[in-house]
C-alpha atoms as a PDB file:
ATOM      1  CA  UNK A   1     224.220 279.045 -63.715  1.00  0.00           C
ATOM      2  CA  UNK A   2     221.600 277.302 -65.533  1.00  0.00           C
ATOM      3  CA  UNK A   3     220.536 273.567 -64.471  1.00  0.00           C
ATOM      4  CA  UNK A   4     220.974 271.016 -67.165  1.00  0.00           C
ATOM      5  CA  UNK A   5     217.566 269.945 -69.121  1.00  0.00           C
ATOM      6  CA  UNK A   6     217.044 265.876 -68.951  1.00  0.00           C
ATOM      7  CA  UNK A   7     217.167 264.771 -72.349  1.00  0.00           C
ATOM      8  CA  UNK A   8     214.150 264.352 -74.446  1.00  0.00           C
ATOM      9  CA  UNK A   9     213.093 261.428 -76.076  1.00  0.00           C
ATOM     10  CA  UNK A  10     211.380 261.676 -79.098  1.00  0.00           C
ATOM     11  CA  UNK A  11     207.651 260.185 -78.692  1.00  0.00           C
ATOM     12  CA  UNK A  12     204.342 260.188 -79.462  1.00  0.00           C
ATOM     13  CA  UNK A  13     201.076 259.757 -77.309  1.00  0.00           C
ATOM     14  CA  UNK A  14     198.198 261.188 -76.753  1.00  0.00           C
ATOM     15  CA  UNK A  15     197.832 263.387 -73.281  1.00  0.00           C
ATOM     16  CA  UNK A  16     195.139 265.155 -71.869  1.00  0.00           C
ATOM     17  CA  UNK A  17     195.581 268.493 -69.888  1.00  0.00           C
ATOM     18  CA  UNK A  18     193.326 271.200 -67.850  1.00  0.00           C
ATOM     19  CA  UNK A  19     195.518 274.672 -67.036  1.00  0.00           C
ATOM     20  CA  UNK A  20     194.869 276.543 -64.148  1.00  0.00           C
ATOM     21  CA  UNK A  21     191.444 278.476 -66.100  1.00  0.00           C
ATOM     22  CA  UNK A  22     190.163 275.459 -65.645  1.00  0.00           C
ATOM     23  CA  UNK A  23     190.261 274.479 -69.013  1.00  0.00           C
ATOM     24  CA  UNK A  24     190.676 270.944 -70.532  1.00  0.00           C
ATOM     25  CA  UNK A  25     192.343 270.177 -73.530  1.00  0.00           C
ATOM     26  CA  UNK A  26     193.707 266.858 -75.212  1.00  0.00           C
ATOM     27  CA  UNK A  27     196.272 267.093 -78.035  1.00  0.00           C
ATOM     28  CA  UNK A  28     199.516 264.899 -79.055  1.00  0.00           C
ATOM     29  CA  UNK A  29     202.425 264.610 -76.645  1.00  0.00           C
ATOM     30  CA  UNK A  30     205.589 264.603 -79.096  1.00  0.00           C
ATOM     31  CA  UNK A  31     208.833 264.645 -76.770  1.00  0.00           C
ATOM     32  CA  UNK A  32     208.840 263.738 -73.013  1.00  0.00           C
ATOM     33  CA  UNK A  33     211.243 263.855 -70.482  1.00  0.00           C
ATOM     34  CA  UNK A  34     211.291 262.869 -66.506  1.00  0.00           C
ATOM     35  CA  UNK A  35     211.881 266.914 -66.411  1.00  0.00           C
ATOM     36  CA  UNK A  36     209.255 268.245 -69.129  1.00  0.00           C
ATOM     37  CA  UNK A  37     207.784 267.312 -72.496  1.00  0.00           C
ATOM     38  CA  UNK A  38     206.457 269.448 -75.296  1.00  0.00           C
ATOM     39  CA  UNK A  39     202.718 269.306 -76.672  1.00  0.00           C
ATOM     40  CA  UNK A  40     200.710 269.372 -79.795  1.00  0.00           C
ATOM     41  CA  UNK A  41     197.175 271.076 -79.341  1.00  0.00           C
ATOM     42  CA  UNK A  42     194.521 273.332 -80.581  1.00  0.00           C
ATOM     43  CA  UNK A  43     193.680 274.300 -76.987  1.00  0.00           C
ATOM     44  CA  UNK A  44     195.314 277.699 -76.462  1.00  0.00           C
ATOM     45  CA  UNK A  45     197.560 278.239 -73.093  1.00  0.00           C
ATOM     46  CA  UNK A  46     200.238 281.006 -72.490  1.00  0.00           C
ATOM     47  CA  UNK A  47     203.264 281.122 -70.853  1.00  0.00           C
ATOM     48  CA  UNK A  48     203.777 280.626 -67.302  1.00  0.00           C
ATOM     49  CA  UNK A  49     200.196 278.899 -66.636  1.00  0.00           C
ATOM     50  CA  UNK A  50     200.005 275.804 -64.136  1.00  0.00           C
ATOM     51  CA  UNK A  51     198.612 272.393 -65.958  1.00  0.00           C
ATOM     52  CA  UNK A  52     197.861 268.991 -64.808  1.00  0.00           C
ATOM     53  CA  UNK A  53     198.702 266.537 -67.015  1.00  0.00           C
ATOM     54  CA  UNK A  54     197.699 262.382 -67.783  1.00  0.00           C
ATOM     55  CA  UNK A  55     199.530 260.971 -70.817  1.00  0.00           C
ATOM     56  CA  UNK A  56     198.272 257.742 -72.283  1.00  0.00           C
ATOM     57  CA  UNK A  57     201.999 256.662 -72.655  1.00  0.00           C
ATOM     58  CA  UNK A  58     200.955 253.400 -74.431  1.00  0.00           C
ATOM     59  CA  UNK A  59     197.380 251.490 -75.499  1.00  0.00           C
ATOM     60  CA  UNK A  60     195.836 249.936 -72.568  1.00  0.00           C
ATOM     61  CA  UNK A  61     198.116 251.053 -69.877  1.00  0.00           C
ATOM     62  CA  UNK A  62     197.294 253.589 -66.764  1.00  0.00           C
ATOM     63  CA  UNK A  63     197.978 256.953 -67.483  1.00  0.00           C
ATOM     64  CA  UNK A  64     200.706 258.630 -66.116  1.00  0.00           C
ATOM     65  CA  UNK A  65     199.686 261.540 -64.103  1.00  0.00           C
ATOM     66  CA  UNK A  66     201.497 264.687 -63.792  1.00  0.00           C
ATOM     67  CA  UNK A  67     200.401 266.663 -60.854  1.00  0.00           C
ATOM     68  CA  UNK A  68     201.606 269.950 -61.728  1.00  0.00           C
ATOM     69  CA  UNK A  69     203.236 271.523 -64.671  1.00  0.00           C
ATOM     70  CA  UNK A  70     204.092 274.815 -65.424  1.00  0.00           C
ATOM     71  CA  UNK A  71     204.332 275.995 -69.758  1.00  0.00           C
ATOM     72  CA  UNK A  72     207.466 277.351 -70.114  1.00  0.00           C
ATOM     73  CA  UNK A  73     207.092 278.338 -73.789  1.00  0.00           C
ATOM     74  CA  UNK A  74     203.767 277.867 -75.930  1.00  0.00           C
ATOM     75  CA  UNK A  75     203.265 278.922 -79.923  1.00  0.00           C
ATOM     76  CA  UNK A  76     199.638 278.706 -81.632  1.00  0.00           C
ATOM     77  CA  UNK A  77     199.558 274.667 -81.436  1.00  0.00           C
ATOM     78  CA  UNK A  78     202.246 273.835 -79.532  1.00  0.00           C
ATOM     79  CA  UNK A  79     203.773 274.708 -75.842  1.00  0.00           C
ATOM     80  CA  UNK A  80     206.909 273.485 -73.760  1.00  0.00           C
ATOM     81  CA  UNK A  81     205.822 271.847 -70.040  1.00  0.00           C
ATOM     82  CA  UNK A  82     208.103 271.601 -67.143  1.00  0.00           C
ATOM     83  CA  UNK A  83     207.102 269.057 -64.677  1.00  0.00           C
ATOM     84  CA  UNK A  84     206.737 270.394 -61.240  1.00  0.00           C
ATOM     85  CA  UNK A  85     205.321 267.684 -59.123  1.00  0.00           C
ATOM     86  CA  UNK A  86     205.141 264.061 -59.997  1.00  0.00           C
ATOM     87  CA  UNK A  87     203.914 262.352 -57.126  1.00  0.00           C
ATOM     88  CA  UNK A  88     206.096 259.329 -56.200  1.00  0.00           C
ATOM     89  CA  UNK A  89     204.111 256.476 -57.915  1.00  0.00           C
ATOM     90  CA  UNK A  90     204.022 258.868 -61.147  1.00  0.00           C
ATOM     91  CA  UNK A  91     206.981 259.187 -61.350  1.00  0.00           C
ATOM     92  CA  UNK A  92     208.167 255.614 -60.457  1.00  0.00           C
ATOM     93  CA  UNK A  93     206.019 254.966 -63.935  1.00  0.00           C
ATOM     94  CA  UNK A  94     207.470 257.380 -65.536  1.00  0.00           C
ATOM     95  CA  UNK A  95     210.909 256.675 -65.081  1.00  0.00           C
ATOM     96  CA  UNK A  96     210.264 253.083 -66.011  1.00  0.00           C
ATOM     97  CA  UNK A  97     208.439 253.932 -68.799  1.00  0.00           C
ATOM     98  CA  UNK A  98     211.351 256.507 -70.401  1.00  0.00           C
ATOM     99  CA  UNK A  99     213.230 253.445 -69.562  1.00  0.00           C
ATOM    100  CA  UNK A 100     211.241 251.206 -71.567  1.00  0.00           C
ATOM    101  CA  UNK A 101     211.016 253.745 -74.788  1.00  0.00           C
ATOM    102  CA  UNK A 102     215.011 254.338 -74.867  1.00  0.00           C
ATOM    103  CA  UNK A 103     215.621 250.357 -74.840  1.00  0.00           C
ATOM    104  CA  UNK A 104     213.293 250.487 -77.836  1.00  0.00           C
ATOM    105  CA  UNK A 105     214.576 251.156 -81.469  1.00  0.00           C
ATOM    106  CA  UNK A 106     212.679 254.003 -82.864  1.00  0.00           C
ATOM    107  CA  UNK A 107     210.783 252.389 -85.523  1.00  0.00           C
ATOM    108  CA  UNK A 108     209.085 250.698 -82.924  1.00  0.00           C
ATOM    109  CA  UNK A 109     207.710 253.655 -80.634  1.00  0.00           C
ATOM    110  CA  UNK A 110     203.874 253.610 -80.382  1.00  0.00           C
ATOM    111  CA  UNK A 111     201.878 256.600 -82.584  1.00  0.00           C
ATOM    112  CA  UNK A 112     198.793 257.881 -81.017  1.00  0.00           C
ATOM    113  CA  UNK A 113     195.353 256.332 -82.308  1.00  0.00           C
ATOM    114  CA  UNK A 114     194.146 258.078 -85.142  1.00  0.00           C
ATOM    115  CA  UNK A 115     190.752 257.366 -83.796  1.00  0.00           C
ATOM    116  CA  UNK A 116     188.542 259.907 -81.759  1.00  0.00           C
END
């Protein structure tokens, strides 16, 4: 029996990721989830690999830090992440934080910088 996806919310940040190669990558977070959240990004990964992940959920604020991820899909510039560990003060932020961006009409949900 399959286990019920949280819902995504539709967002936009910018997040910055290194996969078990040891590769680092940035690219554009564009749906996130206390479960998962998909990614925009030039840096190639595959399917299956483990990533750590710190999205820059709004200008100025800490980053929220995802221990361990693993991609459970991933096309040319974009791959699926489910969270595996979120260490309790992550994910205290990140719950408040989904909170804080459902309360919010959408007009009003922060775009990544266009600078960098």
């Amino acid at each position: 029996m399959a286990v019920p996806r949280s819902p995504r919310i539709p967002f936009r940040c910018a997040v910055e990721f290194t996969h078990e190669e040891g590769v680092t990558g940035s690219g554009t977070l564009f749906n996130l989830s206390l479960g998962g959240c998909a990614v925009q990004s030039d840096t190639p990964v595959s399917d299956n690999m483990l990533v750590t992940l710190r999205l820059a959920s709004s200008e100025g604020s800490i980053p929220i830090s995802i221990e361990m991820g693993r991609v459970r899909w991933a096309t040319t510039q974009e791959f699926g992440v489910e969270f595996l560990i979120v260490l309790g003060p992550e994910r205290e932020k990140l719950d408040g934080f989904l909170r804080t961006v459902i309360a919010k009409p959408a007009s009003t949900t922060p775009m990544p910088s266009q600078a960098a």
